[in-house]
Protein backbone atom coordinates (compact mmCIF):
# COMPACT_ATOMS: atom_id res chain seq x y z
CA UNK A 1 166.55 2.13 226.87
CA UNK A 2 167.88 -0.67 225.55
CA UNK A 3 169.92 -3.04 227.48
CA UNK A 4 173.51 -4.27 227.34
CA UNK A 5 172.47 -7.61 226.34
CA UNK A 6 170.64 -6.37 223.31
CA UNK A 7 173.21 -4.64 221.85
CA UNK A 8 175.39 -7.08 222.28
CA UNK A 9 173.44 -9.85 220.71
CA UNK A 10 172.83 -6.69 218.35
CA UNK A 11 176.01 -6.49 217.20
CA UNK A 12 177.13 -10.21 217.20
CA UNK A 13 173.82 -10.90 214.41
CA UNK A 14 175.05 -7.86 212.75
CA UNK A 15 178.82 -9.25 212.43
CA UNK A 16 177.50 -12.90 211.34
CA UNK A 17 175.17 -11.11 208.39
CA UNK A 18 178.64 -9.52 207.09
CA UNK A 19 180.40 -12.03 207.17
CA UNK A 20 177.53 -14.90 205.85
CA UNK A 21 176.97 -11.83 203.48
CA UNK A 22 181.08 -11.32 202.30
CA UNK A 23 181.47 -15.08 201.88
CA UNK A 24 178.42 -15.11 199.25
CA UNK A 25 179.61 -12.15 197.21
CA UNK A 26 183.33 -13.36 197.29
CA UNK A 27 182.59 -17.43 196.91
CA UNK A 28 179.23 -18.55 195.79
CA UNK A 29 177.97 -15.31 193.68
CA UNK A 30 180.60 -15.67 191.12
CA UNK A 31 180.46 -19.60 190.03
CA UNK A 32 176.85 -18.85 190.33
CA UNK A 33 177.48 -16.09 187.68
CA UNK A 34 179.95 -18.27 185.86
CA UNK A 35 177.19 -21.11 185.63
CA UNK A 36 174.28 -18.88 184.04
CA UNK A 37 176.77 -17.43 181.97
CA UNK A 38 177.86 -20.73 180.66
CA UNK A 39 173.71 -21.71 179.92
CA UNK A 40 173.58 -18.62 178.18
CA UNK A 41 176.35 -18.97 175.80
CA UNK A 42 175.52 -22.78 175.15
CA UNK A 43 171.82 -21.29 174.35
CA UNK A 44 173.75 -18.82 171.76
CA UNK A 45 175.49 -21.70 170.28
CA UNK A 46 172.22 -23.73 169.63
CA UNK A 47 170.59 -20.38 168.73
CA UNK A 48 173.27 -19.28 166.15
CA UNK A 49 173.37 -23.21 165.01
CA UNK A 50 169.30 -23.35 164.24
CA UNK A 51 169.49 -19.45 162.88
CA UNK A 52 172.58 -20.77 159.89
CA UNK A 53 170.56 -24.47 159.11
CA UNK A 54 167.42 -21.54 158.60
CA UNK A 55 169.20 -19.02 156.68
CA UNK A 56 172.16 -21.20 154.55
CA UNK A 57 172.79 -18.03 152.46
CA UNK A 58 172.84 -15.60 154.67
CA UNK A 59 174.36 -17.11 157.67
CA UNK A 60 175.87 -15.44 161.19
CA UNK A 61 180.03 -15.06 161.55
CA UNK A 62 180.07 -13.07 164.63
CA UNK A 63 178.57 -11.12 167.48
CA UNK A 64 176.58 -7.96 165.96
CA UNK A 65 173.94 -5.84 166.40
CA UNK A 66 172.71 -7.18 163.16
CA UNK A 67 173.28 -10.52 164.20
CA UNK A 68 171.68 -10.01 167.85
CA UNK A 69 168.45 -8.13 166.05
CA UNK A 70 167.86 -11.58 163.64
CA UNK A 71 168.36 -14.11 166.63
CA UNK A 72 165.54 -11.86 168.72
CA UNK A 73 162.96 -12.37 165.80
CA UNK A 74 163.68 -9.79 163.30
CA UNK A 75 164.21 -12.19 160.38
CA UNK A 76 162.43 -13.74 157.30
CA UNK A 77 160.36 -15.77 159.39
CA UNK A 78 159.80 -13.77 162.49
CA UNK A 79 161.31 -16.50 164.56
CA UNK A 80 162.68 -15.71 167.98
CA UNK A 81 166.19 -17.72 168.03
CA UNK A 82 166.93 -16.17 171.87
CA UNK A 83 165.24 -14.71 174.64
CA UNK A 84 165.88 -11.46 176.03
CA UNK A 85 165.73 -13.57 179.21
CA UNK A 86 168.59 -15.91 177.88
CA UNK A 87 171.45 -13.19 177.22
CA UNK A 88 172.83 -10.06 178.42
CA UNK A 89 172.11 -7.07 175.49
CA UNK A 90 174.93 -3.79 175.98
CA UNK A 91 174.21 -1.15 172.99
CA UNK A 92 172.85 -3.81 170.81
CA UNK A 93 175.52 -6.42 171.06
CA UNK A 94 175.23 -10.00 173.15
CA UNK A 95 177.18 -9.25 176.09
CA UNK A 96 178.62 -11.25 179.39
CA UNK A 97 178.89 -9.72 182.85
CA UNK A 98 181.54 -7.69 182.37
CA UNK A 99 180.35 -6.26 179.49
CA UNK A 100 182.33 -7.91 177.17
CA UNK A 101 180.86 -8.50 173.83
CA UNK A 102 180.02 -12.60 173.72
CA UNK A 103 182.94 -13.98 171.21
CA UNK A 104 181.37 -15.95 168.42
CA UNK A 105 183.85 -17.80 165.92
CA UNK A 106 182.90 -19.93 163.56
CA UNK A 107 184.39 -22.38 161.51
CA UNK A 108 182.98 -24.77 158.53
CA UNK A 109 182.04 -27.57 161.22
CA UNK A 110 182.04 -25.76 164.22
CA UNK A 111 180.91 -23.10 166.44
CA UNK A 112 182.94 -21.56 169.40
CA UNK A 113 180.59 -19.08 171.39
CA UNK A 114 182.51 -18.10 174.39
CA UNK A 115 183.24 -14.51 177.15
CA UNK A 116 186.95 -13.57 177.68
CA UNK A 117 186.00 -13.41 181.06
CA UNK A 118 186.12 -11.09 184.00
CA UNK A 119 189.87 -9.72 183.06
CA UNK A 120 189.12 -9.18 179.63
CA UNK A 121 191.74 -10.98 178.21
CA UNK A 122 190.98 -13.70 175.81
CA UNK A 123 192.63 -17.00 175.47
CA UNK A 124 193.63 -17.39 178.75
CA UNK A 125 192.01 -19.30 181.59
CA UNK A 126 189.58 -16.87 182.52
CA UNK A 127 187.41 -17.60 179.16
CA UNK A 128 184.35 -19.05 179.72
CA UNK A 129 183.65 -21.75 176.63
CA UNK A 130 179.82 -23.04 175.67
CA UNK A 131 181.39 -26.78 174.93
């Protein structure tokens, strides 16, 4: 039979792991999530960037199935452009946590590769921006 003490001491650890536990899910799990999310789309960037300078004619305008298929290595050249370990993949399309497709727009001297964020609404600030 356990004594009073134990359960006490029991139910104090048990309180502190909930609460240590509550403060990591609510604080430090989300910029954590926000940080690998931001490597990720800065690796698309450089990805879709290296894919274009490859394939001048037949370049990449936007976040596809087609698109995700010749960045993983199913092009010309059989060159992997991205890691499965480098991006989120929902139904074929580069995704962020939320499972939002990634936003790619790009312009003659620029690439924007960015998520809309957690409340799926984009140009607001909740996007998440590779710089």
């Amino acid at each position: 039979m356990m004594n009073r003490g134990c359960i006490k001491l029991a139910v104090f650890v048990s309180a502190i792991i909930f609460i240590l536990s509550t403060f990591y899910y609510l604080n430090f799990l989300p910029k954590l999530r926000n940080k690998i999310l931001l490597n990720s789309l800065e690796r698309i960037k450089v990805s879709v960037k290296e894919y274009n300078s490859d394939y001048p004619n037949n370049q990449l305008h936007e976040n596809s199935i087609d698109a995700t298929s010749r960045l993983l290595g199913d092009n010309g050249r059989k060159k992997m452009y991205l890691s499965l370990d480098d991006v989120i993949i929902n139904n074929g399309i580069i995704s962020d946590y939320w499972n939002n497709p990634i936003q790619i727009k790009i312009s003659e001297k620029n690439i924007k590769v960015f998520s809309i964020g957690r409340n799926n609404i984009a140009n607001d600030q909740d996007d998440i921006i590779a710089q």
